[in-house]
Protein backbone atom coordinates (compact mmCIF):
# COMPACT_ATOMS: atom_id res chain seq x y z
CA UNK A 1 130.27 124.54 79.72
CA UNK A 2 129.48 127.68 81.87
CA UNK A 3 132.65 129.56 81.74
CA UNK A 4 130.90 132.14 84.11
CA UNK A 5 127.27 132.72 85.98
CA UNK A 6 126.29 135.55 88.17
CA UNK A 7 123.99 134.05 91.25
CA UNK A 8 124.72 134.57 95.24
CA UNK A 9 127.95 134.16 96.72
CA UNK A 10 128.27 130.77 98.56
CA UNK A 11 128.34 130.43 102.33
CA UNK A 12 130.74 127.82 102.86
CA UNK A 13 133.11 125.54 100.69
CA UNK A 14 130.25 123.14 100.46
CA UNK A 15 127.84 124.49 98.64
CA UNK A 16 130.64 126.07 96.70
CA UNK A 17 130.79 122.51 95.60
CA UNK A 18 127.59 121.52 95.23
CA UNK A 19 125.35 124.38 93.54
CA UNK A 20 128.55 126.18 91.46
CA UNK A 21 127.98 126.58 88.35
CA UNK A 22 131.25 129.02 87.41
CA UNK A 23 133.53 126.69 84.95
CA UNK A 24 130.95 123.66 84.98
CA UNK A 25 129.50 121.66 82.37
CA UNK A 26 125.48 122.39 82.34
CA UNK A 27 124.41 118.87 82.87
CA UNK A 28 126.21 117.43 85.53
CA UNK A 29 123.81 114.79 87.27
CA UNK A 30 124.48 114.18 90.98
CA UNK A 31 123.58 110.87 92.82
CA UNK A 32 124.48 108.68 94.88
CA UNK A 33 127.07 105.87 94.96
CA UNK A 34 125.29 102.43 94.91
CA UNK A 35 126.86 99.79 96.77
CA UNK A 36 125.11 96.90 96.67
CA UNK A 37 121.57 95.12 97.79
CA UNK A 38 120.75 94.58 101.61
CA UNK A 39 121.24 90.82 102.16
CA UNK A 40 119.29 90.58 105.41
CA UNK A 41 116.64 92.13 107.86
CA UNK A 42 119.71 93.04 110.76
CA UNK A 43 121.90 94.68 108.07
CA UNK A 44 119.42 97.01 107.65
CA UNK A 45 119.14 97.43 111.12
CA UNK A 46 122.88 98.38 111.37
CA UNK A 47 122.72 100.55 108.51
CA UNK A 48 123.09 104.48 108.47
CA UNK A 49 119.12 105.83 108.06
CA UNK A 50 118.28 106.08 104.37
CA UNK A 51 114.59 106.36 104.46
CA UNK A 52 114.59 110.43 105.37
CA UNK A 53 111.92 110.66 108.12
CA UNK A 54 110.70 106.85 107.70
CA UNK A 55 114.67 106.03 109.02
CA UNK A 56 115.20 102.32 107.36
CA UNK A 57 111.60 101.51 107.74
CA UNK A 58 110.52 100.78 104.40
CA UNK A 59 113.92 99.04 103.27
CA UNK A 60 113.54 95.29 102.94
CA UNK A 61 116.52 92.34 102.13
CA UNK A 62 117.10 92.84 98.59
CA UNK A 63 116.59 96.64 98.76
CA UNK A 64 119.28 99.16 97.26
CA UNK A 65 121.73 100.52 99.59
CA UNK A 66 124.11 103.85 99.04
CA UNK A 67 127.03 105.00 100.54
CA UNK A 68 127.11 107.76 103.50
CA UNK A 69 129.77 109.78 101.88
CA UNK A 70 130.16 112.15 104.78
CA UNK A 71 129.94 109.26 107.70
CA UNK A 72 127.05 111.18 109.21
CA UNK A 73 124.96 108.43 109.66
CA UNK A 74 122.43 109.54 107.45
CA UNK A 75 122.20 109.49 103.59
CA UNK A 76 120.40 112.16 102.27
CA UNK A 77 121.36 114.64 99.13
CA UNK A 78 124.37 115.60 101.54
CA UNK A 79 125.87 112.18 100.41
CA UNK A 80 125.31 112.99 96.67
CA UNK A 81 128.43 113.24 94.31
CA UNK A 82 128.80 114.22 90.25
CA UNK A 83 128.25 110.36 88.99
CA UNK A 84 128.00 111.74 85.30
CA UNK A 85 129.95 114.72 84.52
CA UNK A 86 129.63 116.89 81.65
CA UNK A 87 129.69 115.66 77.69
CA UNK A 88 126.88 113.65 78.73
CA UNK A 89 123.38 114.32 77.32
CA UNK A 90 120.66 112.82 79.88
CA UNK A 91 117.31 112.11 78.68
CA UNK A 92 114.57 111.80 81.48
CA UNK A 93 111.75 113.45 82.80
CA UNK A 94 114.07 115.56 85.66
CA UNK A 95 116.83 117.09 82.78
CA UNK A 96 114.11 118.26 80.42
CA UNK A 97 116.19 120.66 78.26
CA UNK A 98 118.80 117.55 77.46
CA UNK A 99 116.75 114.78 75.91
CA UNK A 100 119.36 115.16 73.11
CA UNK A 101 123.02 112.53 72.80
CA UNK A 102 126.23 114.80 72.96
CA UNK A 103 127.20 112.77 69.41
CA UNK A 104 125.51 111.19 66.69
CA UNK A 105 127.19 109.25 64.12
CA UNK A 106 126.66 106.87 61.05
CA UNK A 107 128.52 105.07 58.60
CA UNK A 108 127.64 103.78 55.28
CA UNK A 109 129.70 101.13 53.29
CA UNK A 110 129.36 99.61 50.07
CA UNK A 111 130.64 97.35 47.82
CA UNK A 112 130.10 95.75 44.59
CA UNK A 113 131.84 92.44 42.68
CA UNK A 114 131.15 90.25 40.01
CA UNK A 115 127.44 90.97 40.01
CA UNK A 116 127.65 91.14 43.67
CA UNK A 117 126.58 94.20 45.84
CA UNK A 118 125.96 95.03 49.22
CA UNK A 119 125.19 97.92 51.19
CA UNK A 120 125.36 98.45 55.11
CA UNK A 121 124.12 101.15 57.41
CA UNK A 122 125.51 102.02 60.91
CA UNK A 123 124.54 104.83 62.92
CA UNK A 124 124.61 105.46 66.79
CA UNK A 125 125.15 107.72 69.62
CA UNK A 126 127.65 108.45 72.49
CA UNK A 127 127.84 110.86 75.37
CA UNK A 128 124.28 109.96 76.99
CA UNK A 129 122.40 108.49 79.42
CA UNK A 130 118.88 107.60 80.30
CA UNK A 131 117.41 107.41 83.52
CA UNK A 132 114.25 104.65 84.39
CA UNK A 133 112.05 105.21 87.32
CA UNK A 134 108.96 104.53 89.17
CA UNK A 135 107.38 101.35 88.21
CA UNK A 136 109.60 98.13 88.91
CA UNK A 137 109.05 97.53 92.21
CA UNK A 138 105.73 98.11 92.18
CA UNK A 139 102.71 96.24 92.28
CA UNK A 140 100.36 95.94 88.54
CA UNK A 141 101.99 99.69 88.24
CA UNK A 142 100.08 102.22 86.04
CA UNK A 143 97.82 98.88 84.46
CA UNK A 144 100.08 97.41 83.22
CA UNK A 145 102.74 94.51 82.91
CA UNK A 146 106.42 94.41 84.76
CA UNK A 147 109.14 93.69 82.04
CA UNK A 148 109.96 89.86 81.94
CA UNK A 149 113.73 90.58 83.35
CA UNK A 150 112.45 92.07 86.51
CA UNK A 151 110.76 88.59 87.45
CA UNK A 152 114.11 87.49 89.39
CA UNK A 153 113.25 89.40 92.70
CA UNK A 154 113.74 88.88 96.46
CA UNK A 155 110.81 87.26 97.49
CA UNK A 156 109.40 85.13 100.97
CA UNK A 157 110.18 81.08 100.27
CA UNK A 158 106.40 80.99 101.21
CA UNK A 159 104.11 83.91 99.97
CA UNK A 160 102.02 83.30 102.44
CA UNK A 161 104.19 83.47 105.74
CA UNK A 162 105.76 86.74 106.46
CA UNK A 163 108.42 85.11 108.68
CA UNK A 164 109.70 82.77 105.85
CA UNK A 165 113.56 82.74 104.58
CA UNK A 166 114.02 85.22 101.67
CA UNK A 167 115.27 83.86 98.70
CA UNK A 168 117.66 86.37 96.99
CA UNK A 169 117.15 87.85 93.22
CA UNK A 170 118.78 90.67 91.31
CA UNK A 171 116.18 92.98 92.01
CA UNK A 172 114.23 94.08 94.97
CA UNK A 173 110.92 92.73 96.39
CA UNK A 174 107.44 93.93 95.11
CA UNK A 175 105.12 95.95 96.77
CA UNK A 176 102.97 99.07 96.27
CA UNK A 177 104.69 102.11 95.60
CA UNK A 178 103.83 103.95 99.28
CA UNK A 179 105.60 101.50 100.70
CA UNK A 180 109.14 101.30 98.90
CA UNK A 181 112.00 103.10 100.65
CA UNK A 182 115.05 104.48 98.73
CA UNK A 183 114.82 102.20 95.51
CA UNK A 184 114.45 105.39 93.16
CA UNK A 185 117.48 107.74 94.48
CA UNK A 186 119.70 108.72 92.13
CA UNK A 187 122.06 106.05 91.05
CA UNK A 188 123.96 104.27 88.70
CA UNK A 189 121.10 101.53 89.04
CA UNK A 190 118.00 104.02 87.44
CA UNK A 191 120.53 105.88 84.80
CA UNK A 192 122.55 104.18 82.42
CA UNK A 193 124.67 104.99 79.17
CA UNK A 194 122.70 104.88 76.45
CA UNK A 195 125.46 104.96 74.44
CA UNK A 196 124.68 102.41 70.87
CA UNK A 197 125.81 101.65 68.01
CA UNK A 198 122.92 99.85 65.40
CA UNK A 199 123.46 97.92 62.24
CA UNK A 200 120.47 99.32 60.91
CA UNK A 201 120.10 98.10 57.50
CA UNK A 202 121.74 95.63 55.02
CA UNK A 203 120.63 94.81 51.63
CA UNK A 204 122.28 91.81 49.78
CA UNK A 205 122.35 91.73 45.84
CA UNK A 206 123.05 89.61 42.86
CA UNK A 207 122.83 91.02 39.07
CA UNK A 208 121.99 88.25 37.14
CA UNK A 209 124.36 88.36 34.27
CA UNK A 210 122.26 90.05 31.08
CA UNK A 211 122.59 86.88 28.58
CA UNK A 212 120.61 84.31 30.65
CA UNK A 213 117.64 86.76 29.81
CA UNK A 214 118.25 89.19 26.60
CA UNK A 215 116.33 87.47 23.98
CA UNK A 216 113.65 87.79 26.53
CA UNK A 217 113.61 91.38 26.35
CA UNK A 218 114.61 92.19 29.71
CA UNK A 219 117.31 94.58 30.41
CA UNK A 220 118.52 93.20 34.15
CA UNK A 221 117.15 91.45 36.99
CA UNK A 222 118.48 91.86 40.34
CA UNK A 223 117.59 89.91 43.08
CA UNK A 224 118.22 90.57 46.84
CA UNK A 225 117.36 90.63 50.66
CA UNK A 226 117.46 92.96 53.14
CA UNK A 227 117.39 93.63 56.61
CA UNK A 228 116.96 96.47 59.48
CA UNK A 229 117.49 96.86 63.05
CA UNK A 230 119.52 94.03 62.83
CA UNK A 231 122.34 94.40 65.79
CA UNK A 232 122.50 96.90 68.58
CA UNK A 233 125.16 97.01 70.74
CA UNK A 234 124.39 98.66 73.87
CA UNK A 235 124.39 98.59 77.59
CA UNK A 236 122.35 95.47 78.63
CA UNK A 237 119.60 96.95 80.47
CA UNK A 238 118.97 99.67 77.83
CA UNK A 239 118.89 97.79 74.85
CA UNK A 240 115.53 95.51 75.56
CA UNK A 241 114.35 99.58 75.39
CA UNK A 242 115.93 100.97 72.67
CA UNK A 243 118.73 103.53 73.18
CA UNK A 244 117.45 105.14 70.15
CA UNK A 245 113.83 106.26 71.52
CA UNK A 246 112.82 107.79 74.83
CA UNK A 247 112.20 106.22 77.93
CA UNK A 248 108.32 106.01 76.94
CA UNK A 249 105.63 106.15 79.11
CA UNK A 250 105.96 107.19 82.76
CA UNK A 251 109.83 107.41 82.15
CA UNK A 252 109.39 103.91 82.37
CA UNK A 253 110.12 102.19 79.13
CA UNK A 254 106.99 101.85 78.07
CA UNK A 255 107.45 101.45 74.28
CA UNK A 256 106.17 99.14 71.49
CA UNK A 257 109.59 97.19 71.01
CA UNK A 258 111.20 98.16 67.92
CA UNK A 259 110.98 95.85 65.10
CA UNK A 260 113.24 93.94 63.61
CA UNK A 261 112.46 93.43 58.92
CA UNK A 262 113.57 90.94 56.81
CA UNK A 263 112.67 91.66 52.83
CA UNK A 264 113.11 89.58 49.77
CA UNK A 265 112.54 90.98 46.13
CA UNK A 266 113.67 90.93 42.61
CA UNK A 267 114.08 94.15 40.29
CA UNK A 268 113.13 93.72 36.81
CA UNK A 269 114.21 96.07 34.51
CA UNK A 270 112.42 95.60 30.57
């Protein structure tokens, strides 16, 4: 927290507001409040303008739309409000000094019981969030592939009739990236807690007892199994990313997945 900063003296209780930094956590992230999708053509029409100087131009049935916090009738950065207050490390492309979680954690048991063992691995993080841009509305973006899970999209009943019904998905329609309107603002859509907590490993082991195996000069033989990246408990967007890792390419999630190992073995001690 900034318990003090020198800079100009603000000009009205506004920007007081907005751009102190006297007494404030250093990575507050403004946006704006997301209420919902457009559900048709005219309720965009109604709408206050959220396009800046395209007005509601580029917004389409399906399309994100944010609240005008100060009833002006237009949303613009005016509208914006602290959606993630301090204690919360951010990890994107725009914050580039807090790619870092507020708290890391593990825990390690073990245990052990008539020849029995086992071991178990936790670890996580808390106080963070990640923000995903750019790409998901867009049209073979960067080369490459749209993740599976954006597939449910508003689209026309006929692809080839631009006056067909829409039929409604969870996200927005595609098209090419000059022509999408306010889809990337700010919001509690883009960034997400990345808060997780990972069962990373477990390993599973039997001792043998000794007299099955003496007189053939072995000392012990342990067999077992083991596992990582097992669970992760997350938010569910984030996860299919990996809270663990950055966003990847194009602050997009472009990552190999991360892999989940099974191993079998037996330890042989002569």
């Amino acid at each position: 927290m900034n318990l003090y900063q020198e800079g100009d003296l603000p000009r009205n209780s506004y920007e007081r507001w907005r751009n102190g930094r006297t007494n404030r956590y250093n990575d507050v992230v403004w946006g704006h409040t997301y209420l919902g999708q457009f559900q048709s053509q005219s309720e965009i029409d109604r709408y206050p303008l959220q396009g800046g100087d395209q007005a509601n131009t580029r917004e389409l049935p399906g399309d994100f739309k944010y609240q005008d916090t100060n009833n002006d009738g237009v949303i613009n950065d005016a509208d914006m409000l602290p959606l993630w207050l301090g204690a919360n490390g951010t990890n994107d492309n725009q914050n580039p000094s807090g790619k870092n979680p507020k708290i890391n954690y593990g825990l390690s048991l073990g245990a052990s019981y008539k020849g029995f063992d086992m071991n178990l691995l936790f670890q996580g993080a808390a106080m963070y969030t990640v923000r995903f841009s750019e790409v998901y509305a867009e049209v073979l973006a960067f080369r490459g592939n749209t993740p599976a899970y954006f597939f449910d999209r508003w689209h026309r009943e006929d692809a080839y009739d631009p006056n067909s019904k829409w039929i409604a998905g969870k996200w927005p329609a595609t098209r090419f990236n000059y022509n999408v309107g306010m889809m990337y603002a700010e919001s509690d859509v883009w960034r997400r807690n990345a808060s997780y907590l990972r069962l990373k490993s477990v390993e599973l082991g039997y001792t043998v007892p000794n007299r099955l195996y003496r007189k053939a000069g072995l000392e012990r033989i342990r067999v077992y199994a083991s596992g990582f990246n097992l669970l992760t408990f997350a938010d569910s967007f984030v996860k299919p990313f990996d809270p663990e890792r950055l966003e990847g390419l194009f602050n997009a999630g472009f990552n190999y997945p991360l892999m989940r190992t099974y191993n079998f073995g037996i330890n042989a001690n002569f």
